[in-house]
Protein backbone atom coordinates (compact mmCIF):
# COMPACT_ATOMS: atom_id res chain seq x y z
CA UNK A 1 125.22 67.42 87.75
CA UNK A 2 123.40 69.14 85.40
CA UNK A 3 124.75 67.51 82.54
CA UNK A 4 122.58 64.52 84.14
CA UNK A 5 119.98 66.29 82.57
CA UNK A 6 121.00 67.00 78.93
CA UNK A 7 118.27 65.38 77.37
CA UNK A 8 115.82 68.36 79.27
CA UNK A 9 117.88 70.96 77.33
CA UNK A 10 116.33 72.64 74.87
CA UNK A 11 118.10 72.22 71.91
CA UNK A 12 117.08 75.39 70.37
CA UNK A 13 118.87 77.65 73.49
CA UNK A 14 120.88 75.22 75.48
CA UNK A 15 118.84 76.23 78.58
CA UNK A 16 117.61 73.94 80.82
CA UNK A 17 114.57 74.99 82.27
CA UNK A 18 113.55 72.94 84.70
CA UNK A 19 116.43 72.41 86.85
CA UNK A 20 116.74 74.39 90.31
CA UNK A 21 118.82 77.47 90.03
CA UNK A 22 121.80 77.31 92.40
CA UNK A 23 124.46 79.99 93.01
CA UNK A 24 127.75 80.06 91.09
CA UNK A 25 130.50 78.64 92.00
CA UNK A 26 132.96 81.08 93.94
CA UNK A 27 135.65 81.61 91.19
CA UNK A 28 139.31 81.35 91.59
CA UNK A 29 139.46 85.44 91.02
CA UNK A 30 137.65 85.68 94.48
CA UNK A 31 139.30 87.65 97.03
CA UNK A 32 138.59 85.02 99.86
CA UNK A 33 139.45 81.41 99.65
CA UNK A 34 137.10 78.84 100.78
CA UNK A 35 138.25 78.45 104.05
CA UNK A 36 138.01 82.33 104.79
CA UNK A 37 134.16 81.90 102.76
CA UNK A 38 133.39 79.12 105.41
CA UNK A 39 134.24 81.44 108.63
CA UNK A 40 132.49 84.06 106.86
CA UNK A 41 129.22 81.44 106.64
CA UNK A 42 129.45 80.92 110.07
CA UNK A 43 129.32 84.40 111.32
CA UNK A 44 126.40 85.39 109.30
CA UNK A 45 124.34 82.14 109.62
CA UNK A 46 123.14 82.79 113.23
CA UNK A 47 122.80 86.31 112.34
CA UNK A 48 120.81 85.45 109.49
CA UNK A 49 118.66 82.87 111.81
CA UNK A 50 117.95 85.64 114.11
CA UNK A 51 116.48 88.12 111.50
CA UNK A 52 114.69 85.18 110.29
CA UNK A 53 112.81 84.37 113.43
CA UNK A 54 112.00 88.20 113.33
CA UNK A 55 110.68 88.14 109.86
CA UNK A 56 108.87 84.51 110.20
CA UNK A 57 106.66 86.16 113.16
CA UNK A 58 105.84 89.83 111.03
CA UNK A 59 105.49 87.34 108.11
CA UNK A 60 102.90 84.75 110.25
CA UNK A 61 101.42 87.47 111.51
CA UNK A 62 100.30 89.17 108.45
CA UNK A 63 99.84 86.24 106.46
CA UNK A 64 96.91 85.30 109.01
CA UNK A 65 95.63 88.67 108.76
CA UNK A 66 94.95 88.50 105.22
CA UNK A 67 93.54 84.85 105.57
CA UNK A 68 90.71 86.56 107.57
CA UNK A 69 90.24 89.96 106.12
CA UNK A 70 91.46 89.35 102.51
CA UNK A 71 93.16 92.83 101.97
CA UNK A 72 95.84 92.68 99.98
CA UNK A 73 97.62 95.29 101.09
CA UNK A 74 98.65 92.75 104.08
CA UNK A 75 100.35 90.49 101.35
CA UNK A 76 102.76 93.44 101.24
CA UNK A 77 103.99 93.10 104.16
CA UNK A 78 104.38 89.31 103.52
CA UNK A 79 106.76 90.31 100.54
CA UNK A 80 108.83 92.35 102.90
CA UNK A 81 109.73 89.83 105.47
CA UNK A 82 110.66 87.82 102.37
CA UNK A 83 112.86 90.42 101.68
CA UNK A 84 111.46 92.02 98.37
CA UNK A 85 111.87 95.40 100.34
CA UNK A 86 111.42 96.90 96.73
CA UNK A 87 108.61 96.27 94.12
CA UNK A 88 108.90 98.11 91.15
CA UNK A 89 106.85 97.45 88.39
CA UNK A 90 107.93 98.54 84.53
CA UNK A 91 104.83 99.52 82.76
CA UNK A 92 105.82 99.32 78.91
CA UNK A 93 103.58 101.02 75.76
CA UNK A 94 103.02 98.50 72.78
CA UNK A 95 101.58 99.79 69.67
CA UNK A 96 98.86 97.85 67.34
CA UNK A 97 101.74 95.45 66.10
CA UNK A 98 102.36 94.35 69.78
CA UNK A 99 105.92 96.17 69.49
CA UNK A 100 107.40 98.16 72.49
CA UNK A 101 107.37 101.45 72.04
CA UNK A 102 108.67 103.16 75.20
CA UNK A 103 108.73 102.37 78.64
CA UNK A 104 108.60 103.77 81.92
CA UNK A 105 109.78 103.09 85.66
CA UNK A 106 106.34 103.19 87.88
CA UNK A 107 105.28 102.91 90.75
CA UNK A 108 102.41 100.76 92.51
CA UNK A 109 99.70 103.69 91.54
CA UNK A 110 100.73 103.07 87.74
CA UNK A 111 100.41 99.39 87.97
CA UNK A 112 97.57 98.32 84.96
CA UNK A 113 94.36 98.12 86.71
CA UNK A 114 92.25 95.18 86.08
CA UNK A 115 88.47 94.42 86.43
CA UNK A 116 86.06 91.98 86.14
CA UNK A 117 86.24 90.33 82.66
CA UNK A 118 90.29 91.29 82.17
CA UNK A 119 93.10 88.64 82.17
CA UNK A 120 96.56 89.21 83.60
CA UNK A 121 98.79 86.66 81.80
CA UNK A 122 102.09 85.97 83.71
CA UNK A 123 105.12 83.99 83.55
CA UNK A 124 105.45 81.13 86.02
CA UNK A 125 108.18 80.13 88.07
CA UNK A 126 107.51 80.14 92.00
CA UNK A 127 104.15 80.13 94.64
CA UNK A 128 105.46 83.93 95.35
CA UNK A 129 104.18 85.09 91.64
CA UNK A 130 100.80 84.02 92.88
CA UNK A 131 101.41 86.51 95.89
CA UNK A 132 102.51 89.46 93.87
CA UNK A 133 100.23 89.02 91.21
CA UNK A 134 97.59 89.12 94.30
CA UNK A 135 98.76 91.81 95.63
CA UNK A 136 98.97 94.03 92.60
CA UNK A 137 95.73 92.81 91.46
CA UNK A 138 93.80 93.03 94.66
CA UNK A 139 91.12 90.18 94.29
CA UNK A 140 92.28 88.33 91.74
CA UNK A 141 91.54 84.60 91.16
CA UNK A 142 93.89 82.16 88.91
CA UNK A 143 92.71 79.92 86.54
CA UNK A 144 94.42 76.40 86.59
CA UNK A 145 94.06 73.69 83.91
CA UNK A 146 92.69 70.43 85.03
CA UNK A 147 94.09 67.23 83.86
CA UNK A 148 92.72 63.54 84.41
CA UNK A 149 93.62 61.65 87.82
CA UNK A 150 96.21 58.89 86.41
CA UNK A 151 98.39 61.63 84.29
CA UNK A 152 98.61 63.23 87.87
CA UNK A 153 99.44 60.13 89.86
CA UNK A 154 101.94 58.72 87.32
CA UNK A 155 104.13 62.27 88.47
CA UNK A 156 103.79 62.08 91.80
CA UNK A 157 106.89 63.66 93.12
CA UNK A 158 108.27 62.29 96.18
CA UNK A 159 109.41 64.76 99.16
CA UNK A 160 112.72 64.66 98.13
CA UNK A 161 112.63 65.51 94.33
CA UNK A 162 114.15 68.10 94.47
CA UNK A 163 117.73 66.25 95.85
CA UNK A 164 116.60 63.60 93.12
CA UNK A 165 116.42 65.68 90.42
CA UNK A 166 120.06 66.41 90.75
CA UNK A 167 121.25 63.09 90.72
CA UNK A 168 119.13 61.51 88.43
CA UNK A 169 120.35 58.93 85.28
CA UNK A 170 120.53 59.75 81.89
CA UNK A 171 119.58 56.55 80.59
CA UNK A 172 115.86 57.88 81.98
CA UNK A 173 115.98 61.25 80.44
CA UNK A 174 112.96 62.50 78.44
CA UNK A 175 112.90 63.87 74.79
CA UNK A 176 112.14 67.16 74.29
CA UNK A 177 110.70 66.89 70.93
CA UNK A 178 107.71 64.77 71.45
CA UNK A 179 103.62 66.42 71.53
CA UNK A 180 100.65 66.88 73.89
CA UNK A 181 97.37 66.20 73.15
CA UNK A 182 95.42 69.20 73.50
CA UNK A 183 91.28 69.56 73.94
CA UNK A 184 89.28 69.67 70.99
CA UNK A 185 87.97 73.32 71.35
CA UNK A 186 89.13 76.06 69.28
CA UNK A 187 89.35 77.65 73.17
CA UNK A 188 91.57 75.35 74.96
CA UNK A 189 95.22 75.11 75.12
CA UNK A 190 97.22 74.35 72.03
CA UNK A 191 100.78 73.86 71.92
CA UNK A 192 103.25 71.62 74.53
CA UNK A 193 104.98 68.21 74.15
CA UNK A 194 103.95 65.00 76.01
CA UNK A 195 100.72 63.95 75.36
CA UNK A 196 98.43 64.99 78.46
CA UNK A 197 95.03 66.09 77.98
CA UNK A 198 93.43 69.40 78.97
CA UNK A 199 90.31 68.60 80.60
CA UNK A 200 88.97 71.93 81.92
CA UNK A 201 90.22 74.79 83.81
CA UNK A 202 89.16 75.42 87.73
CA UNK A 203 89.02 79.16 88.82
CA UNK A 204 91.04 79.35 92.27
CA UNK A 205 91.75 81.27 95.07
CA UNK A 206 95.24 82.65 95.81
CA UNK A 207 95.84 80.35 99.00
CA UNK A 208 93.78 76.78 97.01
CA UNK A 209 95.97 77.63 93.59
CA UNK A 210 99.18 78.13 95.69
CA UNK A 211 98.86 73.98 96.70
CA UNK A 212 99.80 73.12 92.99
CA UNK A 213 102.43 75.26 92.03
CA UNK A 214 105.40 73.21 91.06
CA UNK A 215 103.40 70.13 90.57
CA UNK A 216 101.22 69.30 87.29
CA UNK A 217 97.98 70.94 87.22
CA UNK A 218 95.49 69.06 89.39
CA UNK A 219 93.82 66.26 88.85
CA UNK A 220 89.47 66.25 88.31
CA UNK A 221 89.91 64.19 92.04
CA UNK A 222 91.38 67.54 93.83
CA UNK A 223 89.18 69.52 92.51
CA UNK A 224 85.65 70.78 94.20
CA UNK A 225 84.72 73.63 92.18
CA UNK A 226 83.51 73.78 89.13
CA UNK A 227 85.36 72.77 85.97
CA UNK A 228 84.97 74.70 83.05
CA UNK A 229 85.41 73.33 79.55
CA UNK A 230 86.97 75.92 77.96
CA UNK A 231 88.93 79.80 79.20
CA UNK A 232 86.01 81.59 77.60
CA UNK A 233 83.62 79.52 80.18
CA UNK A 234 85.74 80.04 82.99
CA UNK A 235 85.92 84.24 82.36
CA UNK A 236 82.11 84.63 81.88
CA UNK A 237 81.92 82.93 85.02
CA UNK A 238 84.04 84.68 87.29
CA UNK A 239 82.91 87.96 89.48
CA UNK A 240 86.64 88.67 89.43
CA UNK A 241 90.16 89.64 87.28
CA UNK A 242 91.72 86.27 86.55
CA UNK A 243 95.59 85.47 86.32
CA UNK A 244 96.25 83.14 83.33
CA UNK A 245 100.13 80.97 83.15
CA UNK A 246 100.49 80.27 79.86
CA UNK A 247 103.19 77.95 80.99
CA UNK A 248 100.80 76.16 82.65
CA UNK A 249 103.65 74.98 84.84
CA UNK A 250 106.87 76.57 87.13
CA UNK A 251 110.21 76.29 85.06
CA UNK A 252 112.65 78.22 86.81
CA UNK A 253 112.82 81.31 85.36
CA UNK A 254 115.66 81.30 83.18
CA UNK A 255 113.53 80.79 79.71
CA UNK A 256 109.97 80.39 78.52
CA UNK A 257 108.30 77.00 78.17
CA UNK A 258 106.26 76.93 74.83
CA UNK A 259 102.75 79.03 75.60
CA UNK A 260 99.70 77.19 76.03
CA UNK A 261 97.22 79.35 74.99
CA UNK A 262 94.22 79.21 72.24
CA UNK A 263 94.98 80.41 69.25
CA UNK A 264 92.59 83.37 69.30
CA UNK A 265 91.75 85.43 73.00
CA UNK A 266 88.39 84.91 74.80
CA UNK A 267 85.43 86.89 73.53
CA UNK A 268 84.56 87.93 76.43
CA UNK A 269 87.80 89.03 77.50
CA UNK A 270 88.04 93.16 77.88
CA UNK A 271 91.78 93.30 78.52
CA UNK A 272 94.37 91.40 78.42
CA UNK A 273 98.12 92.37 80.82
CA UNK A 274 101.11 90.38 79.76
CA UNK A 275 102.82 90.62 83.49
CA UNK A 276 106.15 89.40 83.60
CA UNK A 277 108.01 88.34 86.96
CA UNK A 278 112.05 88.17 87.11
CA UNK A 279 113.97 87.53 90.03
CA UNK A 280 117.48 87.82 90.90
CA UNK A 281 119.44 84.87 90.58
CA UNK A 282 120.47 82.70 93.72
CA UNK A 283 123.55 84.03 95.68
CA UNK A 284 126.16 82.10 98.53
CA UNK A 285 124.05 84.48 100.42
CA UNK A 286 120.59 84.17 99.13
CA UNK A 287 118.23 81.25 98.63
CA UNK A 288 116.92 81.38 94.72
CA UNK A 289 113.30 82.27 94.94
CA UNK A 290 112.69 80.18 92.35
CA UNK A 291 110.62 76.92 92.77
CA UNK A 292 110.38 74.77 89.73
CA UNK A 293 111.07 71.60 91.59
CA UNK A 294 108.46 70.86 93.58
CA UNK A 295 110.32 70.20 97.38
CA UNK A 296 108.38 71.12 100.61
CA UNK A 297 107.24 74.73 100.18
CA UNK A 298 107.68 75.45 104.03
CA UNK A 299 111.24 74.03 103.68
CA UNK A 300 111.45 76.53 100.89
CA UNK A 301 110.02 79.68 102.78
CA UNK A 302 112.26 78.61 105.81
CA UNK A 303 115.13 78.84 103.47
CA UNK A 304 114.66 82.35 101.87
CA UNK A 305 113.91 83.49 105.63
CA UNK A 306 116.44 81.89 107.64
CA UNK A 307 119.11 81.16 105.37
CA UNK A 308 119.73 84.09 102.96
CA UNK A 309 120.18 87.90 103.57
CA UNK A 310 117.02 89.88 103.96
CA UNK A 311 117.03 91.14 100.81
CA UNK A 312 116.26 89.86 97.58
CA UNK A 313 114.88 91.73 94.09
CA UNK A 314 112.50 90.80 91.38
CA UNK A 315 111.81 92.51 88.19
CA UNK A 316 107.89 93.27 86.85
CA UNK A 317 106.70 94.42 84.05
CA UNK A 318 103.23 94.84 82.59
CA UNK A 319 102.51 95.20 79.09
CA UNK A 320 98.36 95.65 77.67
CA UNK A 321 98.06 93.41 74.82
CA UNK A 322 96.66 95.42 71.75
CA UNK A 323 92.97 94.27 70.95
CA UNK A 324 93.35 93.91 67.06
CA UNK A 325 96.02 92.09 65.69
CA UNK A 326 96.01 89.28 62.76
CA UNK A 327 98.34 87.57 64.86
CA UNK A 328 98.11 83.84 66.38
CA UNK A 329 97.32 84.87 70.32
CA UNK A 330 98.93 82.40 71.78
CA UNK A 331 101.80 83.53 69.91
CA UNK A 332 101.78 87.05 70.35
CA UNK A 333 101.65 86.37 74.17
CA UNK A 334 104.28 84.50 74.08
CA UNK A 335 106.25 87.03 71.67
CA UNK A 336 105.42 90.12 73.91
CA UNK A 337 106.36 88.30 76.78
CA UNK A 338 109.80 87.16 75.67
CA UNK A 339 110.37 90.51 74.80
CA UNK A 340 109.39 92.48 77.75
CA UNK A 341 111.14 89.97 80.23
CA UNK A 342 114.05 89.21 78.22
CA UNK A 343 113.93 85.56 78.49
CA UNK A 344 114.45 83.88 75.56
CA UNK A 345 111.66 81.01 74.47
CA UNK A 346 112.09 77.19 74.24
CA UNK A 347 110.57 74.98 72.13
CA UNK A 348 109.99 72.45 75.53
CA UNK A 349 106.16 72.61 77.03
CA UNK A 350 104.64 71.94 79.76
CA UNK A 351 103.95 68.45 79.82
CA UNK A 352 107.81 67.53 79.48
CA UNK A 353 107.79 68.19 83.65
CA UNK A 354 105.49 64.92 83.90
CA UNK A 355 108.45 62.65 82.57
CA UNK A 356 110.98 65.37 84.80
CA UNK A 357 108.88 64.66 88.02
CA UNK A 358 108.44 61.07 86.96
CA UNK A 359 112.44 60.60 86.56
CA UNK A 360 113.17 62.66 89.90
CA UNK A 361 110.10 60.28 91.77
CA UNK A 362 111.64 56.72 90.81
CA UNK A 363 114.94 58.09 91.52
CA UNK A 364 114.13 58.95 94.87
CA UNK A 365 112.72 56.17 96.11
CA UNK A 366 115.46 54.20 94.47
CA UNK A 367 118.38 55.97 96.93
């Protein structure tokens, strides 16, 4: 199916990046044949629906908790029931060229502390980086790019993209070569492919910024707060750290889209984390955690906890970004962060999902 979807490779790495990861198929070494896999799959699915139920309640539970008190050390409890039992975080050394120079297993207390004025810039591939990155970074808001109303309506994704996407026609596939238009401002994004326009950036919440993830950024329409015209606007602003996706968008985790950043950091910004999130790849066992394809989040979350074994990994790693270097910033992000995560970067951006979601739309209303 995914050859449906050639034209969304990236030419440069063969990778597609916005297709749903899915596990492998059982290979003809495997010690049981599919018949044996299937009785297997039936033992352990009410087992796994049973440890589910347990985990949705601790999960609920918790997840209310923090609505009302805010602590984030509640979130990590939320993490648990979704089976990241472990969170390790890598905390790597770069000198002034932005180069690794060691690097060294820690734990939470040696996670980069941020503070008002700093920027955590992260990868993007699923709602639960917003909830790590919370959780790490107790109090930290996310800034999200907003984008006029009728570039948001025209990629409207039906409820079942996601089933779309996997079946959709070639003949509608989108070119991966083609440019966005970016803002004006020497402090707005700068490099992606289709041409939609960066009209400001909202600073959100954890549980209003979770809503969009998977989707385009949202629309001037969804938005209440105020919109800032450029990411040195939004910064000043805020009381708070702020969380940064250079991607702008989810792919699902198996490259980097192009970075969207300006071309030189923020004044104002003191410090700036490159965080990088990894999970493990999807399993006959385990749900991918990824969610590039924007489906029903709930249909998602009722996935990872009732239909995959309670236990599932992810890989972070924090890098600070040295303050002086001659370097392009957007580009040294996006260098540092390819490094550090081991993903490799594609020349596809973030506005190549419009046409994606557009494709995976039409398609489902047309089955």
């Amino acid at each position: 199916m995914a050859e449906k979807f050639s034209k969304f490779r990236d030419p440069g790495t063969g990778i597609q990046v916005f297709l749903t990861p899915v596990a492998a198929s059982t290979s003809s070494s495997s010690s049981l044949s599919p018949s044996s896999l299937g009785r297997v799959g039936l033992i352990l699915t009410p087992i796994f629906v049973l440890l589910g139920l347990v985990r949705a309640l601790i999960g609920g539970l918790f997840w209310a908790l923090y609505l009302v008190s805010g602590s984030a050390g509640l979130l990590r409890i939320v993490l648990w029931t979704f089976g990241f039992i472990s969170l390790p975080v890598h905390t790597l050394s770069l000198g002034a060229s932005g180069r690794k120079t060691k690097s060294a297993v820690a734990g939470q207390s040696s996670v980069v502390a941020v503070k008002k004025g700093d920027l955590v810039l992260a990868n993007h591939s699923s709602w639960i980086d917003l909830l790590i990155l919370s959780y790490l970074h107790p109090g930290v808001k996310f800034v999200v790019p907003v984008i006029a109303d009728s570039d948001r309506q025209q990629a409207q994704p039906a409820k079942q993209a996601g089933q779309a996407s996997r079946r959709t026609a070639k003949k509608n596939a989108m070119s991966a070569n083609t440019r966005m238009v970016a803002p004006t401002s020497p402090l707005t994004l700068s490099s992606a492919t289709v041409e939609i326009a960066i009209l400001g950036y909202a600073v959100l919440p954890l549980t209003s910024a979770i809503s969009f993830v998977g989707h385009l950024p949202p629309s001037t329409s969804q938005i209440s707060s105020t919109i800032h015209p450029v990411l040195e606007s939004a910064l000043k602003s805020s009381s708070t750290p702020l969380v940064v996706f250079p991607e702008v968008v989810t792919s699902n985790n198996r490259a980097l889209l192009t970075c969207s950043l300006p071309s030189t950091s923020p004044p104002s910004a003191k410090t700036c984390v490159v965080t990088t999130i990894k999970y493990s790849p999807a399993s006959l066992t385990s749900t991918t955690s990824v969610y590039s394809v924007p489906t029903s989040k709930l249909s998602h979350l009722f996935n990872i906890l009732l239909l995959s074994l309670p236990y599932r990994s992810v890989a972070v790693r924090q890098a600070v970004l040295p303050r002086q270097s001659a370097e392009d910033w957007s580009e040294q992000v996006a260098g540092i962060m390819s490094t550090i995560a081991r993903l490799k970067r594609t020349g596809l951006g973030w506005g190549s999902k419009k046409e994606f979601l557009c494709i995976a739309n039409a398609q489902s209303k047309s089955s």
